[in-house]
C-alpha atoms as a PDB file:
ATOM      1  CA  UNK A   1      87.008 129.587 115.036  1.00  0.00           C
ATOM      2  CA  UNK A   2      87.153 129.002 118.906  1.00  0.00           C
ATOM      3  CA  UNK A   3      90.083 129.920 121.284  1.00  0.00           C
ATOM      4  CA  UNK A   4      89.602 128.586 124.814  1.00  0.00           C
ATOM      5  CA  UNK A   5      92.570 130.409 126.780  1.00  0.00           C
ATOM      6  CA  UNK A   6      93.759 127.965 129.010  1.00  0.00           C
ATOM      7  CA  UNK A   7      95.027 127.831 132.281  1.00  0.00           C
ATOM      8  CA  UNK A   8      98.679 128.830 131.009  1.00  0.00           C
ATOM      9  CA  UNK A   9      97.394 131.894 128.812  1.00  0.00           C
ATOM     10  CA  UNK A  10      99.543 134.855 128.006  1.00  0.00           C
ATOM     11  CA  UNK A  11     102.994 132.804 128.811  1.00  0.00           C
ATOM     12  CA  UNK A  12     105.649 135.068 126.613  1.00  0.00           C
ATOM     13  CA  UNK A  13     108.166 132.305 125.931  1.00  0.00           C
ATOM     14  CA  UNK A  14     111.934 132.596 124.107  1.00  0.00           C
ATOM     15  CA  UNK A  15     110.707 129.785 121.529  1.00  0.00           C
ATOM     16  CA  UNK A  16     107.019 129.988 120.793  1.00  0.00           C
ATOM     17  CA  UNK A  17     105.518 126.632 120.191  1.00  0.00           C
ATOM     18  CA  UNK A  18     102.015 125.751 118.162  1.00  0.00           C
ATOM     19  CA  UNK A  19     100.952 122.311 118.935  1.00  0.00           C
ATOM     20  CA  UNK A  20      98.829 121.108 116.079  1.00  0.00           C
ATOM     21  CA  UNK A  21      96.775 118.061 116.170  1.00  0.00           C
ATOM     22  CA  UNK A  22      96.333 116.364 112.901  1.00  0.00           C
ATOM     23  CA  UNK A  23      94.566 113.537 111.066  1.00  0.00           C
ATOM     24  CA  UNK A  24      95.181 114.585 107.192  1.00  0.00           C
ATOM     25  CA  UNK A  25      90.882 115.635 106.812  1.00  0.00           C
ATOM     26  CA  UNK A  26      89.764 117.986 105.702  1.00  0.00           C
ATOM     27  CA  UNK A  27      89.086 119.755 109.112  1.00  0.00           C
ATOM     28  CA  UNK A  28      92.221 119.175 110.083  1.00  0.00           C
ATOM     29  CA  UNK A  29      93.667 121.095 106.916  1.00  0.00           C
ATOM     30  CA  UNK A  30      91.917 124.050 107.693  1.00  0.00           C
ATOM     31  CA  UNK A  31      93.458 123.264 111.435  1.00  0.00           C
ATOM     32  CA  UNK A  32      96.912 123.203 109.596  1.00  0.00           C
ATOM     33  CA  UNK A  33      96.365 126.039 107.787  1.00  0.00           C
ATOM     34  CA  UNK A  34      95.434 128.662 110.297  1.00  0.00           C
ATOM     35  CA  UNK A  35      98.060 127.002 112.629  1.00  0.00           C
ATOM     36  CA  UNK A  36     101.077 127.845 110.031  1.00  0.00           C
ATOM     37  CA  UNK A  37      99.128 131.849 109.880  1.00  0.00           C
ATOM     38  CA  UNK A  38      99.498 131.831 113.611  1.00  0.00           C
ATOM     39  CA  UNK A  39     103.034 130.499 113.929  1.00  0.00           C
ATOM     40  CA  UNK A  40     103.960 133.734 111.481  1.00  0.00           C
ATOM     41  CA  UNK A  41     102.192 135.753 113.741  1.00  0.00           C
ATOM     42  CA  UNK A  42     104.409 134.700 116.489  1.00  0.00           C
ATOM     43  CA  UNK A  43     107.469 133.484 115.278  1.00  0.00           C
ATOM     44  CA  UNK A  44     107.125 130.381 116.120  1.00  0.00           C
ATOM     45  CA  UNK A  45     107.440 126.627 115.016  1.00  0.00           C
ATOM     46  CA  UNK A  46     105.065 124.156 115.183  1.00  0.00           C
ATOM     47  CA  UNK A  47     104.683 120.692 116.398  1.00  0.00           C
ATOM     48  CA  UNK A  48     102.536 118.489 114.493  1.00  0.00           C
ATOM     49  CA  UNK A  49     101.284 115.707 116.000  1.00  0.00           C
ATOM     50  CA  UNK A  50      99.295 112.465 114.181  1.00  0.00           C
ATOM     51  CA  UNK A  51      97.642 110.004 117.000  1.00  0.00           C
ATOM     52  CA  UNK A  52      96.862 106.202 115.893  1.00  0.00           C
ATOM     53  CA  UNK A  53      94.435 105.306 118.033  1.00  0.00           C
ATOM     54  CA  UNK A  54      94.259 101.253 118.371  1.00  0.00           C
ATOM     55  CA  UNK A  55      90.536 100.580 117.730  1.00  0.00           C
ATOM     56  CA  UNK A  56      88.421  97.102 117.720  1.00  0.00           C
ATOM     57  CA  UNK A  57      87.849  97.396 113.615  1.00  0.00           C
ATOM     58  CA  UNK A  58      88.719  94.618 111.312  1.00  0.00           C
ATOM     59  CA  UNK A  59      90.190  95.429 107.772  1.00  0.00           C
ATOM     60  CA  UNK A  60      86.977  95.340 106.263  1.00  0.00           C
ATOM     61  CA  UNK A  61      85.383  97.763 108.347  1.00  0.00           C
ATOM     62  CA  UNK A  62      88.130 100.440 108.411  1.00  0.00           C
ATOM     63  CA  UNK A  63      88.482 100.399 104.740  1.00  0.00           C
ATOM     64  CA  UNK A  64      84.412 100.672 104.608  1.00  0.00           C
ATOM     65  CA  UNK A  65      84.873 104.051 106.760  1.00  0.00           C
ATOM     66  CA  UNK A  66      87.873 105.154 104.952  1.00  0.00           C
ATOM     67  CA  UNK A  67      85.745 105.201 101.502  1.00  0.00           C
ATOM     68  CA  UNK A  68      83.176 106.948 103.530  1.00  0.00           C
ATOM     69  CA  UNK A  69      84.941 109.812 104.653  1.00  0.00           C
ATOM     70  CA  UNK A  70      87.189 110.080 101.847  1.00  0.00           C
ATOM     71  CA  UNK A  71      83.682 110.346  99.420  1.00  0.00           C
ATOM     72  CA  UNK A  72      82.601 112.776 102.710  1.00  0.00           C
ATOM     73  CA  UNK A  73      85.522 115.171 102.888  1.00  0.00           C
ATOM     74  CA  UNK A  74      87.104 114.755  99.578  1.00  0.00           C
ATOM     75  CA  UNK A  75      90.563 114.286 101.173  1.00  0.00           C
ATOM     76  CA  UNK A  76      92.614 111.861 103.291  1.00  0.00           C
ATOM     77  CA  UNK A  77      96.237 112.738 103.609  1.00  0.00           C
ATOM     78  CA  UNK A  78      99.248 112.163 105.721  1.00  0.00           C
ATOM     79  CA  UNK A  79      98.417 115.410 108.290  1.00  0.00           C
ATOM     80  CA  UNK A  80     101.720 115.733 109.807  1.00  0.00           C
ATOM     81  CA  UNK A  81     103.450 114.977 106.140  1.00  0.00           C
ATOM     82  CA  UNK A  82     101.261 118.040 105.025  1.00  0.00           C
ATOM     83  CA  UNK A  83     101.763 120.122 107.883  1.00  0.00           C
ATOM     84  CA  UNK A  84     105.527 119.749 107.323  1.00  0.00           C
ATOM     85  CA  UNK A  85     105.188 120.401 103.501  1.00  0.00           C
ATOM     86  CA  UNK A  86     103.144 123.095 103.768  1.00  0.00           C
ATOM     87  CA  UNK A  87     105.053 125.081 106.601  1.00  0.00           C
ATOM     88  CA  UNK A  88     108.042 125.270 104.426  1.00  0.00           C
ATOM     89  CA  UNK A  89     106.322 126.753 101.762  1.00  0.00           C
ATOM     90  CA  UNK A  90     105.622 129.963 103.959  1.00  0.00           C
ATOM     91  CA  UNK A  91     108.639 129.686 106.279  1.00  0.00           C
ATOM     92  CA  UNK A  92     107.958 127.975 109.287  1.00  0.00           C
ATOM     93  CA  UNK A  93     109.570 125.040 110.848  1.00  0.00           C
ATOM     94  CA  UNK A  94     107.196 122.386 111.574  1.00  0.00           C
ATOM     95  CA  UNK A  95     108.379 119.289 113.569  1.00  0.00           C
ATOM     96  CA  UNK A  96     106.849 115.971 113.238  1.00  0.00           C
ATOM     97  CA  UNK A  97     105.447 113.484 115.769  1.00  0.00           C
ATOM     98  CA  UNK A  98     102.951 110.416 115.136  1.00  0.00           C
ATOM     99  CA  UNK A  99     102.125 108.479 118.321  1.00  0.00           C
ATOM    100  CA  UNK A 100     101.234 104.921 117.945  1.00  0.00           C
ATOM    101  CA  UNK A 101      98.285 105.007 120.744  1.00  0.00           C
ATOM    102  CA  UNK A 102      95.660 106.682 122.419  1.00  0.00           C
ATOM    103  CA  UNK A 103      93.499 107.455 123.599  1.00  0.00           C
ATOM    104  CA  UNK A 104      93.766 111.052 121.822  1.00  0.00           C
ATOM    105  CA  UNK A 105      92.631 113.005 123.897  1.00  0.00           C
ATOM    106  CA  UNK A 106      94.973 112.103 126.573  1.00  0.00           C
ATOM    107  CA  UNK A 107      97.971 111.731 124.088  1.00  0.00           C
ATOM    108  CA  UNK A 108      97.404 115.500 123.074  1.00  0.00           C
ATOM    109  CA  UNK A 109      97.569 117.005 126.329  1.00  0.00           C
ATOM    110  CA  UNK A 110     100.173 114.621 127.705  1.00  0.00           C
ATOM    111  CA  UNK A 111     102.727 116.070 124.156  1.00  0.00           C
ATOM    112  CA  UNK A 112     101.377 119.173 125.070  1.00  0.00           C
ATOM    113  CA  UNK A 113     102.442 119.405 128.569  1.00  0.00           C
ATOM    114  CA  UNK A 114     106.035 117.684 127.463  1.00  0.00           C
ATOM    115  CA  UNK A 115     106.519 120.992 124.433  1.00  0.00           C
ATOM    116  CA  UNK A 116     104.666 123.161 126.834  1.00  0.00           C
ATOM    117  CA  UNK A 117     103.031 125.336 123.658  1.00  0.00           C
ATOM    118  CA  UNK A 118     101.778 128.332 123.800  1.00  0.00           C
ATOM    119  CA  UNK A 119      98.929 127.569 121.692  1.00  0.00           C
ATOM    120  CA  UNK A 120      97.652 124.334 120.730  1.00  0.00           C
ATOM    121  CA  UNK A 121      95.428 124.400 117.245  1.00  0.00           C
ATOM    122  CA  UNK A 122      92.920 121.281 115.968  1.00  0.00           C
ATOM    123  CA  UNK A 123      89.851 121.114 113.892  1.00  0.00           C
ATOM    124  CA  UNK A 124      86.175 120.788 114.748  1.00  0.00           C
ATOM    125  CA  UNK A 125      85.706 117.477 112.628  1.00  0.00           C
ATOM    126  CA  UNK A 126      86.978 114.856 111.112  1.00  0.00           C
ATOM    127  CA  UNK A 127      88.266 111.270 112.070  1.00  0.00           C
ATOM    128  CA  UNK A 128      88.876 110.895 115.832  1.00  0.00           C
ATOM    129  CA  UNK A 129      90.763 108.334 117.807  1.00  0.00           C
ATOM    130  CA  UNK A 130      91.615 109.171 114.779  1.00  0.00           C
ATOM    131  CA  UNK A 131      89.868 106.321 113.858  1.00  0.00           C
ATOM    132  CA  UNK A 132      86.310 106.242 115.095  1.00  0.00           C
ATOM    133  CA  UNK A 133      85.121 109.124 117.238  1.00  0.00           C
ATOM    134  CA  UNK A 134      84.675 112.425 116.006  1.00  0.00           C
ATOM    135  CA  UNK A 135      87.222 114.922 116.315  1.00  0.00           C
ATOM    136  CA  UNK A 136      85.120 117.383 117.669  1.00  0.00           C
ATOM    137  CA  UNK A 137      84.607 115.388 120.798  1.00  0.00           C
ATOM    138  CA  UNK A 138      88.200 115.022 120.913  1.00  0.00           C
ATOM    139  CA  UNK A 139      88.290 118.758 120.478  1.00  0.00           C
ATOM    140  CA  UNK A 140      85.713 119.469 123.531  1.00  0.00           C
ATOM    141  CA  UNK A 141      87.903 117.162 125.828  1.00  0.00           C
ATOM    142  CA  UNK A 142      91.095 119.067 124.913  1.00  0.00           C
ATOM    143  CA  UNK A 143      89.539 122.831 125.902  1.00  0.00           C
ATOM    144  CA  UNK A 144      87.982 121.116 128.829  1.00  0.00           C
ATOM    145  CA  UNK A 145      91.031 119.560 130.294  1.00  0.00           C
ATOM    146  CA  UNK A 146      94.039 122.005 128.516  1.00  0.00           C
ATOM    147  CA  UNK A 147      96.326 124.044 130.301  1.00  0.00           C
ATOM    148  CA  UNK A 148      96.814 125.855 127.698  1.00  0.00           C
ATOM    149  CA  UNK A 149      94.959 128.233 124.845  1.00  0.00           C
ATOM    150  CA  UNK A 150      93.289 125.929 122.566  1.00  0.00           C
ATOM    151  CA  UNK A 151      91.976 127.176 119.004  1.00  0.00           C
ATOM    152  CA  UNK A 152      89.658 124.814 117.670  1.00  0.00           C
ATOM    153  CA  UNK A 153      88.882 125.773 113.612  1.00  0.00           C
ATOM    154  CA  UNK A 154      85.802 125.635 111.777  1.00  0.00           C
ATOM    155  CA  UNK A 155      86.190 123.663 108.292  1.00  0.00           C
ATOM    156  CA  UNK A 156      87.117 126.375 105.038  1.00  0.00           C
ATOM    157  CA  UNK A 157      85.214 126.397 101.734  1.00  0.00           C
ATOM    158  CA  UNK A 158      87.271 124.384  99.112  1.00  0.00           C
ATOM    159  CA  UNK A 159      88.758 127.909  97.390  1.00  0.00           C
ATOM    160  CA  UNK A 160      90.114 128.517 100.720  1.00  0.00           C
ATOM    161  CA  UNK A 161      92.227 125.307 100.734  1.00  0.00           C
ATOM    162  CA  UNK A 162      93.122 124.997  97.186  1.00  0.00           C
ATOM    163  CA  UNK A 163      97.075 125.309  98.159  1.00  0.00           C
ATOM    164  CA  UNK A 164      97.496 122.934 100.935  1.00  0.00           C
ATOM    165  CA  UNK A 165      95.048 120.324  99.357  1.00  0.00           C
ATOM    166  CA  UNK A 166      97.682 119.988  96.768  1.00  0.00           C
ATOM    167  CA  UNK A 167      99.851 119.382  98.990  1.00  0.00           C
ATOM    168  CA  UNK A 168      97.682 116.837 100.983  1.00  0.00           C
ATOM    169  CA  UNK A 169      96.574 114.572  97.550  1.00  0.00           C
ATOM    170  CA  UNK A 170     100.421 114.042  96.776  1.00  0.00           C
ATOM    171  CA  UNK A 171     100.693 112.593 100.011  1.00  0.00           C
ATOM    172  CA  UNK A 172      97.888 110.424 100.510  1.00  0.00           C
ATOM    173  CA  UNK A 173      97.372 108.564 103.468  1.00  0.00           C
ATOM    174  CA  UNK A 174      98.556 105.378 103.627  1.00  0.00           C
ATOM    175  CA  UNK A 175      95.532 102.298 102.512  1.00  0.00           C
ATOM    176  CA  UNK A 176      94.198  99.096 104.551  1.00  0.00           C
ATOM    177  CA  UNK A 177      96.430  97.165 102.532  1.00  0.00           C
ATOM    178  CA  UNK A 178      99.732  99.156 102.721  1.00  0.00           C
ATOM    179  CA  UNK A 179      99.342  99.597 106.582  1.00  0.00           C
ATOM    180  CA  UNK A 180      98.955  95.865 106.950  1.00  0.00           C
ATOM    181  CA  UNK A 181     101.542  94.841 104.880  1.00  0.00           C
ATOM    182  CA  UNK A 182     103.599  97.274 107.153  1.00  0.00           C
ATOM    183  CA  UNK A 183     102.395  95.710 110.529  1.00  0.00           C
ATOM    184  CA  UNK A 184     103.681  92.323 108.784  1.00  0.00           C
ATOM    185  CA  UNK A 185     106.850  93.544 107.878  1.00  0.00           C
ATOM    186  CA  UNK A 186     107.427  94.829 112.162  1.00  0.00           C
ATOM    187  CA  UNK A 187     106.652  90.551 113.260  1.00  0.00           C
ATOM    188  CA  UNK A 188     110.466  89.806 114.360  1.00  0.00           C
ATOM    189  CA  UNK A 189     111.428  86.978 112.646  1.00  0.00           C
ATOM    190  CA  UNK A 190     112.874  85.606 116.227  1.00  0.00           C
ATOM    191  CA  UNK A 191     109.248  85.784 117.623  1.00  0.00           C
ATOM    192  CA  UNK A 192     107.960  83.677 114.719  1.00  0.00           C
ATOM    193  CA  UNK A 193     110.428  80.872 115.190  1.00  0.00           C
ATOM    194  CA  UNK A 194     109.758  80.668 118.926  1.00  0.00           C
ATOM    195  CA  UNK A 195     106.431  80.195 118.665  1.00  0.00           C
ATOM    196  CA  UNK A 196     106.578  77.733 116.260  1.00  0.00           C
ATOM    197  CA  UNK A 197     109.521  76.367 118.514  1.00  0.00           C
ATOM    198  CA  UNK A 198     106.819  76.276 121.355  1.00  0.00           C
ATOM    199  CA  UNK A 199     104.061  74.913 118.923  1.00  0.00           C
ATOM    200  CA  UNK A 200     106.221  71.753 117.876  1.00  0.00           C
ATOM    201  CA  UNK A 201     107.713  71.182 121.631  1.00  0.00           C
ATOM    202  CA  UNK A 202     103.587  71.280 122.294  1.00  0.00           C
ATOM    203  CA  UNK A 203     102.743  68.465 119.531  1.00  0.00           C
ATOM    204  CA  UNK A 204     105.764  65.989 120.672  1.00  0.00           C
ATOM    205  CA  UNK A 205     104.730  66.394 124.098  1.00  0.00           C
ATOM    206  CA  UNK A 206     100.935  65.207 123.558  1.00  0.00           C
ATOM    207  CA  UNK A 207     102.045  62.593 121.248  1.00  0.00           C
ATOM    208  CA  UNK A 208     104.457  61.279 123.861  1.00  0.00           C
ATOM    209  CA  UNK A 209     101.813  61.764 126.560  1.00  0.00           C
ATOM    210  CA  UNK A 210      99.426  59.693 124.372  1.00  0.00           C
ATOM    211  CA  UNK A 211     101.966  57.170 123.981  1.00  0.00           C
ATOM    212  CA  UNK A 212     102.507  57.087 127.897  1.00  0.00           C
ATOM    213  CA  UNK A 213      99.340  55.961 128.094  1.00  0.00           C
ATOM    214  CA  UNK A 214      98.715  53.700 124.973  1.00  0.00           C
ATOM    215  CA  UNK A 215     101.857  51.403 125.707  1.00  0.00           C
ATOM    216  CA  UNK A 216     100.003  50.299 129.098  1.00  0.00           C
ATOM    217  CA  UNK A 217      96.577  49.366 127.731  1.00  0.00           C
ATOM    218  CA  UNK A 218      98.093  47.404 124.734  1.00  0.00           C
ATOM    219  CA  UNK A 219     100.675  45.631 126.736  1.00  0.00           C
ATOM    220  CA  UNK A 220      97.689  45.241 129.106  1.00  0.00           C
ATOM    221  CA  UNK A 221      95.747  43.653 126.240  1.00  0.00           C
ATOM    222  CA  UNK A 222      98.520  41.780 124.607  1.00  0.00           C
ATOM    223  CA  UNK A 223      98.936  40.159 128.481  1.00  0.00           C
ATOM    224  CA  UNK A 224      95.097  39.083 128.700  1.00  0.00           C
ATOM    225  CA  UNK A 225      95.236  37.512 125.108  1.00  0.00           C
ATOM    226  CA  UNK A 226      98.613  35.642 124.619  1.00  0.00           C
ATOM    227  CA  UNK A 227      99.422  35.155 128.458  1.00  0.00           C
ATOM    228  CA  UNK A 228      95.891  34.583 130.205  1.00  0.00           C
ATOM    229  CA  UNK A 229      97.445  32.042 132.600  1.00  0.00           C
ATOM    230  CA  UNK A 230      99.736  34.863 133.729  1.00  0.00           C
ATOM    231  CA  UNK A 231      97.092  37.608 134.097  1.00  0.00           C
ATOM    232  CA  UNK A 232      95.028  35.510 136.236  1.00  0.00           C
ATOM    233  CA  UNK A 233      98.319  34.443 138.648  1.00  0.00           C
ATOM    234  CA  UNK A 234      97.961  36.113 142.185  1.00  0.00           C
ATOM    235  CA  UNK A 235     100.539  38.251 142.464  1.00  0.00           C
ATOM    236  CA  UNK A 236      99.917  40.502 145.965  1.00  0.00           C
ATOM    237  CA  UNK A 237      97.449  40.240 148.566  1.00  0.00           C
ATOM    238  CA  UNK A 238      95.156  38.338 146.571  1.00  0.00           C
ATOM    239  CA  UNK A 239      95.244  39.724 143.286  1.00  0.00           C
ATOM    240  CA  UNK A 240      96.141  38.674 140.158  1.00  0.00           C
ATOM    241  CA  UNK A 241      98.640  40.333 137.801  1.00  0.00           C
ATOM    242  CA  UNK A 242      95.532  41.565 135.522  1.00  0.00           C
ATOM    243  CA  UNK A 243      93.883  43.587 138.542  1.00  0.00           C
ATOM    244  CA  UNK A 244      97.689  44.762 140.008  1.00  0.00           C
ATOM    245  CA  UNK A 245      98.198  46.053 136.146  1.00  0.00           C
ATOM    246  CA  UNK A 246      94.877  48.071 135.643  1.00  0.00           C
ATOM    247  CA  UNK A 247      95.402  49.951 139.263  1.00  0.00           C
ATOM    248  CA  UNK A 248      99.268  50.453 138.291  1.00  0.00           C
ATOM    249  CA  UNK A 249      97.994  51.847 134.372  1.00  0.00           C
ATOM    250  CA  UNK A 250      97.197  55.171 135.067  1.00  0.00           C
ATOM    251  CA  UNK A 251     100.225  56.116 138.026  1.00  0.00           C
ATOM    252  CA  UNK A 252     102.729  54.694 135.257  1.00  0.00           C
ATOM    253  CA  UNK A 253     100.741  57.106 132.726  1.00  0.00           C
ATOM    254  CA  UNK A 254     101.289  60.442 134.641  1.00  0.00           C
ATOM    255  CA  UNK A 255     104.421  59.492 135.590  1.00  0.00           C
ATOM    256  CA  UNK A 256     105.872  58.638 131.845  1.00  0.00           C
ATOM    257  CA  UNK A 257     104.234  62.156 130.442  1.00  0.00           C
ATOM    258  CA  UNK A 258     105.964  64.045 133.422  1.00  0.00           C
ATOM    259  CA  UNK A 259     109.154  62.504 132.721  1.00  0.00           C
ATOM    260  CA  UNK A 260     108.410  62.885 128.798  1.00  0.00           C
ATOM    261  CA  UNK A 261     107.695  66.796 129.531  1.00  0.00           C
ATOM    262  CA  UNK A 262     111.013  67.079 131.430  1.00  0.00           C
ATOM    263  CA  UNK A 263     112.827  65.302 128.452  1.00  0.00           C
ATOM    264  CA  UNK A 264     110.858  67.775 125.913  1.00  0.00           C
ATOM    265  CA  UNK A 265     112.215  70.903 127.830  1.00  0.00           C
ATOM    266  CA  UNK A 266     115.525  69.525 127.966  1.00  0.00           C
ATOM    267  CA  UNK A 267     115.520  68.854 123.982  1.00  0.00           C
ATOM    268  CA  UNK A 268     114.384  72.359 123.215  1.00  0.00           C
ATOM    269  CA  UNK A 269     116.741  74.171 125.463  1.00  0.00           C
ATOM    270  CA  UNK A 270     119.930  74.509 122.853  1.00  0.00           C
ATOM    271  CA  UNK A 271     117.175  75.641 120.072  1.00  0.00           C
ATOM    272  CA  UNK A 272     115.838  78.461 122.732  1.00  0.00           C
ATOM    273  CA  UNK A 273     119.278  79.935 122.963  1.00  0.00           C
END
């Protein structure tokens, strides 16, 4: 076990705080563990924290690393749901906290500093970001950068943690396919429908633009092959209607989709509302 003392050490405050950082590993149970002995020790409650870091990692390769450390460290739990479990079981109040983004390091101190703890606990190993680093880098950048005491815990033999890995297998942490389903389940309905709003506004304006542009050339080619004697009349300085048509083709174009795209933003103005 390490304790770096911080630049707020030996603070003697009404309400003692423990700031625990947790990712349900192993590590991080012996983190919990110790924390809860030290809270006793102090009278004091605990604040246990759970960072989701948003890393580039498809589905496939997070549940590939999931299997891995779960085969690894024999546990993957909930850590603040454990922490919270296992603090009432000996008496201490432990509040929860999961924050949806890193980066963790950052996201630690920044809680920290808002509690202002008097001791903030975390393991040596484990899952970091807490999704691809290791936790013991994320440990070296909290004593590093800390104002406060930081005890950073060694990993326990398995007899050691019997009790609170209980705990942690009932409350397992959540799999690929549960979290996604969950991410679905936050898409606001509203967003859905205005993007498909905006998708179909997008299709009926290049289909009217590509009509803008079609009409011309086949009243163009219906004039040259029904009315030839009329597309070869002069019409303006010199030149005949065919000629005055072709130069007038692509103004008239642009000038139909512009007034198309006004119409289109006009028509989807009572659905936008």
């Amino acid at each position: 076990m390490i304790t770096s003392r911080g630049k707020k050490g030996g603070r003697q405050l009404e309400e003692q705080k423990i700031l625990l950082a947790t990712d349900g590993s192993k590590p991080s149970l012996t983190a919990t563990k110790l924390a809860v002995k030290e809270a006793k020790e102090r009278d004091a409650i605990i604040h246990a924290i759970t960072i989701k870091e948003k890393a580039p990692m498809t589905p496939l390769e997070k549940m590939q690393e999931d299997i891995a450390e779960e085969k690894y460290l024999k546990v993957r739990s909930r850590g603040a749901g454990v922490a919270k479990r296992y603090g009432e079981q000996n008496g201490i109040e432990v509040k929860t906290k999961e924050i949806k983004s890193g980066p963790v390091v950052a996201a630690i101190l920044e809680y920290a500093r808002k509690i202002d703890p008097e001791l903030i606990v975390l393991g040596n190993a484990g899952r970091s970001g807490f999704e691809r680093l290791a936790l013991g880098s994320v440990a070296e950048g909290v004593v590093r950068n800390s104002e406060y005491p930081v005890m950073v815990t060694r990993t326990r033999n398995d007899e050691y943690l019997s009790d609170i890995t209980e705990i942690a297998k009932e409350l397992p942490a959540p799999t690929v396919e549960e979290e996604m389903e969950k991410e679905i389940e936050k898409i606001d309905v509203s967003d859905t429908a205005m993007a498909d709003l905006e998708i179909r506004r997008q299709l009926i304006l290049a289909f009217g633009t590509l009509l803008a542009f079609l009409v011309p050339y086949f009243l163009f080619g219906t004039m040259t092959s029904f009315f030839s004697g009329l597309a070869t009349s002069e019409l303006l300085f010199g030149l005949n209607t065919a000629i005055i048509w072709v130069l007038l083709i692509f103004p008239l174009g642009w000038l139909t989709a512009i007034l198309f795209n006004q119409y289109a933003k006009e028509y989807d103005k009572p659905r936008e509302g």
